[in-house]
Protein backbone atom coordinates (compact mmCIF):
# COMPACT_ATOMS: atom_id res chain seq x y z
CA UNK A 1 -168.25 133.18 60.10
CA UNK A 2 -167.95 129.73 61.30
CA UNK A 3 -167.56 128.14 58.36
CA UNK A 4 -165.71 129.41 54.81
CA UNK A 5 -167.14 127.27 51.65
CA UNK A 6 -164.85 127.71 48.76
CA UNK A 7 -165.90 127.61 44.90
CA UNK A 8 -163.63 128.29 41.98
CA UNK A 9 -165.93 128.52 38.92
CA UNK A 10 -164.46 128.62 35.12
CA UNK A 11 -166.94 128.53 32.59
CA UNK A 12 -169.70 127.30 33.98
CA UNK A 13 -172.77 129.55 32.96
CA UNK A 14 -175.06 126.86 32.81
CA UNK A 15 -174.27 124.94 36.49
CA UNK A 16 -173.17 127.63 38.82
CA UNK A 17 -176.36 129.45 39.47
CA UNK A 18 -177.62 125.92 41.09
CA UNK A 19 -174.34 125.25 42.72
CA UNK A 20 -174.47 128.86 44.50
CA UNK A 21 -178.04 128.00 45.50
CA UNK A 22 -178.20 124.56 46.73
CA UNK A 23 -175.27 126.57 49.25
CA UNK A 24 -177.76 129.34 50.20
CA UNK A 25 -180.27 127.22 51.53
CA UNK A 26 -178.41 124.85 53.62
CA UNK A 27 -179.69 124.79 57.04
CA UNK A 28 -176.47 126.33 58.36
CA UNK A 29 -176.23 129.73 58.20
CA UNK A 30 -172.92 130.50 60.02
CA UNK A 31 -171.12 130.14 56.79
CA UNK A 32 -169.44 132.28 53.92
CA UNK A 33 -169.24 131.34 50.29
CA UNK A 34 -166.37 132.44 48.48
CA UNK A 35 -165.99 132.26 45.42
CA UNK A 36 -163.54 132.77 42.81
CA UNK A 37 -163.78 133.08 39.39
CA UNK A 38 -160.79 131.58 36.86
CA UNK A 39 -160.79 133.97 34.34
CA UNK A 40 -164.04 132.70 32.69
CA UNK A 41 -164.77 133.61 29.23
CA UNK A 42 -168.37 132.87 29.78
CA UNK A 43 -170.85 134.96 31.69
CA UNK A 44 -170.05 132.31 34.91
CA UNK A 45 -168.51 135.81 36.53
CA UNK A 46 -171.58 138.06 36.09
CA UNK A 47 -173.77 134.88 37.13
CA UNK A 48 -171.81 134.93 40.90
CA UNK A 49 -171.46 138.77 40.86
CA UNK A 50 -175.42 138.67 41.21
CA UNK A 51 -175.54 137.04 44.64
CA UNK A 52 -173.56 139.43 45.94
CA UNK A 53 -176.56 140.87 47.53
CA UNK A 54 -176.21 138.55 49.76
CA UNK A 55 -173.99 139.04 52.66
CA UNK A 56 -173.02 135.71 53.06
CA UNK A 57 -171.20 135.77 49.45
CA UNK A 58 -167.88 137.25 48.47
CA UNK A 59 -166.89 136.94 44.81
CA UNK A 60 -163.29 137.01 43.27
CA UNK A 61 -161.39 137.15 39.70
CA UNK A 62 -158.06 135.97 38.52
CA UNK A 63 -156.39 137.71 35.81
CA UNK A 64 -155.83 135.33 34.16
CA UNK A 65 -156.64 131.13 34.01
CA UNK A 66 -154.92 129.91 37.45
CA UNK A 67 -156.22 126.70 37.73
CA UNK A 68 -158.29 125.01 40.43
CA UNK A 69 -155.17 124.13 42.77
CA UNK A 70 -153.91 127.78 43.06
CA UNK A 71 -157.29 129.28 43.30
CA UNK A 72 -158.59 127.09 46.02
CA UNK A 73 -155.65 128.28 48.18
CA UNK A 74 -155.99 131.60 47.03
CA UNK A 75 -159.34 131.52 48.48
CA UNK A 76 -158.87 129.82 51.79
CA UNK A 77 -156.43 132.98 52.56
CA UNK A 78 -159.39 135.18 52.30
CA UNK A 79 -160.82 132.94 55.35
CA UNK A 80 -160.91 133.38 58.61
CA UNK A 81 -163.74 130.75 59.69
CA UNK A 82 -162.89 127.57 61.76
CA UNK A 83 -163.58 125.17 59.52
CA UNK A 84 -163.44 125.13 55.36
CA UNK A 85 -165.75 123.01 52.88
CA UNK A 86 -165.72 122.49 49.17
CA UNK A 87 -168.15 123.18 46.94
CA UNK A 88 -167.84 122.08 42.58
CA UNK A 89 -169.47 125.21 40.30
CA UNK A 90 -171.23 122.04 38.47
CA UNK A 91 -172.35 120.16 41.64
CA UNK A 92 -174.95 120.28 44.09
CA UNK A 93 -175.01 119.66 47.79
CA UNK A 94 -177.48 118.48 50.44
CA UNK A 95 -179.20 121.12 52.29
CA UNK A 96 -178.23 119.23 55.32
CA UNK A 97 -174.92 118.82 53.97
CA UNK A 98 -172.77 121.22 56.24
CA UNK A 99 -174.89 121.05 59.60
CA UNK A 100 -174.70 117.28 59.48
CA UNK A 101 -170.84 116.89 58.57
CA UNK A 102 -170.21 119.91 60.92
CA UNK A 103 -171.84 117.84 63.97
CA UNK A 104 -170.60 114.66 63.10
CA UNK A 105 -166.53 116.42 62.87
CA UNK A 106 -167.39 118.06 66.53
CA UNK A 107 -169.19 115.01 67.76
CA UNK A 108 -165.96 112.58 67.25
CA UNK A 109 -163.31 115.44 66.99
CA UNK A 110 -162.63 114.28 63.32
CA UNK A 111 -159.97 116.59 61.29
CA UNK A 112 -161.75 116.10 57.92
CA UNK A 113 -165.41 114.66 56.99
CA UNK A 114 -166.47 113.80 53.46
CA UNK A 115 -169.74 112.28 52.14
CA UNK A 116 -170.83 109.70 49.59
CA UNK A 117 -172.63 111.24 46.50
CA UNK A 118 -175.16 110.23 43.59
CA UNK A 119 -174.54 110.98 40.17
CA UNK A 120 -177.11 113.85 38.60
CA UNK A 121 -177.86 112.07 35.51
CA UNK A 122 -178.05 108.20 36.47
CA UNK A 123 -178.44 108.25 40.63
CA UNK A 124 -175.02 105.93 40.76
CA UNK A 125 -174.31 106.17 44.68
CA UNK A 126 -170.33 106.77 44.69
CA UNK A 127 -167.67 105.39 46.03
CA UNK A 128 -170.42 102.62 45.76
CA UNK A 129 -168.58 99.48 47.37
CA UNK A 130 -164.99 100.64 47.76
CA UNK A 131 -165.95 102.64 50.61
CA UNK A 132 -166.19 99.31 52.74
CA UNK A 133 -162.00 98.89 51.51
CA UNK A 134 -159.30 100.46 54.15
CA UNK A 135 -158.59 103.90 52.23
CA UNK A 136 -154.98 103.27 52.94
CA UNK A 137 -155.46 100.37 50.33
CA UNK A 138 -157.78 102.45 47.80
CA UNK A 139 -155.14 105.55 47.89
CA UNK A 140 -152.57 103.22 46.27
CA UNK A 141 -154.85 103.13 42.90
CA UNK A 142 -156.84 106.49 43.31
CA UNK A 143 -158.91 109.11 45.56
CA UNK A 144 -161.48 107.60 47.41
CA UNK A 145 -162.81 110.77 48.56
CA UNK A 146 -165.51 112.99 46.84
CA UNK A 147 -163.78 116.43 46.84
CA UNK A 148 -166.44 118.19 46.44
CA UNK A 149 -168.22 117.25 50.05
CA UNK A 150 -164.69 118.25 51.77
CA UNK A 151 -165.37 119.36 55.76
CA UNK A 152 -162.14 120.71 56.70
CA UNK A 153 -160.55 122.01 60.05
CA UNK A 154 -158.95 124.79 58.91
CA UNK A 155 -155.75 124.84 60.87
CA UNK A 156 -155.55 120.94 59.63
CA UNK A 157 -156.18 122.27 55.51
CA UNK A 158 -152.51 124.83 56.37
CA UNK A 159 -150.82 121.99 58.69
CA UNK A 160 -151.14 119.75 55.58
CA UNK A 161 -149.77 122.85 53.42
CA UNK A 162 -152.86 123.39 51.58
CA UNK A 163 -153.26 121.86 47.99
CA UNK A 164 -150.26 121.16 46.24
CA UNK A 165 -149.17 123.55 43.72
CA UNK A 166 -147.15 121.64 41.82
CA UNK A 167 -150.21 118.86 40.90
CA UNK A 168 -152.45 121.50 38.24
CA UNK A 169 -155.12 118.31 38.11
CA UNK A 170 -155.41 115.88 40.73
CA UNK A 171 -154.89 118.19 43.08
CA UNK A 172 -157.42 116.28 45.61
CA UNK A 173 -155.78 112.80 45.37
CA UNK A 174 -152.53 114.24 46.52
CA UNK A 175 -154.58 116.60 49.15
CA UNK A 176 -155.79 113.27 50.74
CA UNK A 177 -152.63 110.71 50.74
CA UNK A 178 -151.01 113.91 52.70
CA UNK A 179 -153.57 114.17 54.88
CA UNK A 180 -153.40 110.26 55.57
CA UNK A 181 -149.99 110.38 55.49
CA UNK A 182 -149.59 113.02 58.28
CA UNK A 183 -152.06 110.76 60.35
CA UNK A 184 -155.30 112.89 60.13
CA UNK A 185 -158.64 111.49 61.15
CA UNK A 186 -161.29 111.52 58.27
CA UNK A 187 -164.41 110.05 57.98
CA UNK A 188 -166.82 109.43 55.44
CA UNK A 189 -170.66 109.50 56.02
CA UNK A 190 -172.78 106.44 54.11
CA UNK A 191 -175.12 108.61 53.25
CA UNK A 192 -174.54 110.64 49.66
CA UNK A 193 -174.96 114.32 51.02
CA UNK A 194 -173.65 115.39 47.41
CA UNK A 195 -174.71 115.07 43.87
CA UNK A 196 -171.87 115.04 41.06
CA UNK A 197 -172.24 116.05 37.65
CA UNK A 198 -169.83 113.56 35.54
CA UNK A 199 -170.45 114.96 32.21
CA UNK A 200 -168.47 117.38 30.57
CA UNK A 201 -166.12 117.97 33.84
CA UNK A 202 -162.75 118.61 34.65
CA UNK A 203 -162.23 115.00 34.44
CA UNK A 204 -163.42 114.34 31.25
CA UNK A 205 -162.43 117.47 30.12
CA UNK A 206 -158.95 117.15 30.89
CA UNK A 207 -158.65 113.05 31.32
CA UNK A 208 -154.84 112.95 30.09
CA UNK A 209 -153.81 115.50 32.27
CA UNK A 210 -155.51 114.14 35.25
CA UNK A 211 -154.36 111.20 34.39
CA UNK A 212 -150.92 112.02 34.66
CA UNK A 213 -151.50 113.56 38.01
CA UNK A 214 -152.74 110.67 39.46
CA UNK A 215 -150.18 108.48 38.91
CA UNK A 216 -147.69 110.68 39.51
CA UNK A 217 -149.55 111.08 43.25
CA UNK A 218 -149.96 107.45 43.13
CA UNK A 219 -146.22 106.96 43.32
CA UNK A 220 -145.83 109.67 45.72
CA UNK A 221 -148.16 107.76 48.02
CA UNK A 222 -146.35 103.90 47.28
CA UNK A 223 -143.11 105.90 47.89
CA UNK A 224 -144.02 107.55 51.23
CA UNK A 225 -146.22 105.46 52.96
């Protein structure tokens, strides 16, 4: 497979049968989705273990409640492919949405390509005019990048040293200021290839947590850069 798409999924019954679809029918097919599941206590698990009839899907349980961070590098270990992309258990993505960003990383020999995305419920287009800022500016404050729509070279994702372990929330922000700060080329595309859901996520969910994260990356970043 050309291309690994990693999903870890924890209790999300209600979103992840979408999420796994709006994958299937992207107009790339050299691609593998694996997915992992946190130790739902939902029926998320037996939701993902039915589209294992398909060959392109390859489904995985922790024992126990890992975390996002951990079981996003657990899972790009199980890949082989040449590049890695993200994919939320609550989101949706383009059906264009790996073709394009695969062509336009080729095309201009980017190391990472993200995407703008729209909001589900309200059609907000996001980042909506910080996009047009430097990102080296924007990372001071927060993550300018949708993680979700994350196009990844693969040896760039271990040359980075895949998502930091020690950051249980946030874990994208600090993926991205050491990505910029080892001098990797990403690019966003204008166009929103990605729709977010924003209600009842891990960032509302968990907003003290990731809050603490995020300025303790912040600081990492003003520290380092």
């Amino acid at each position: 497979m050309n291309v690994s798409i990693l999903m870890s999924v924890f209790n999300s019954e209600k979103t992840v049968g979408k999420a796994i679809k709006s994958i299937l029918n992207q107009t790339f097919k050299n691609y593998e989705l694996l997915i992992m599941d946190d130790c739902s206590n939902d029926n998320s698990y037996n939701i993902c273990k039915e589209f294992e009839d398909n060959e392109r899907v390859k489904v995985f349980k922790n024992n126990s409640n890992i975390g996002l961070t951990k079981s996003l590098n657990i899972l790009a270990d199980q890949s082989n492919a040449t590049y890695l992309a993200r994919q939320d258990a609550d989101d949706l993505s383009d059906l264009q949405r790996i073709e394009i960003q695969k062509t336009i990383l080729e095309k201009n020999n980017y190391d990472i390509v993200t995407s703008r995305a729209l909001t589900m419920d309200t059609k907000d287009l996001r980042p909506k005019f910080s996009h047009l800022i430097p990102k080296s500016l924007i990372l001071k404050y927060k993550n300018p990048f949708i993680h979700g729509s994350l196009f990844i070279k693969r040896k760039v994702f271990y040359e980075i040293g895949g998502y930091d372990e020690d950051y249980r929330y946030a874990q994208d922000y600090k993926f991205f200021i050491d990505a910029k700060l080892k001098g990797y080329k990403i690019f966003t595309i204008k166009k929103p290839l990605y729709y977010l859901n924003v209600k009842n996520n891990i960032s509302s969910n968990f907003y003290k947590e990731q809050k603490y994260y995020s300025k303790k990356a912040s600081a990492y970043y003003m520290k380092n850069k």
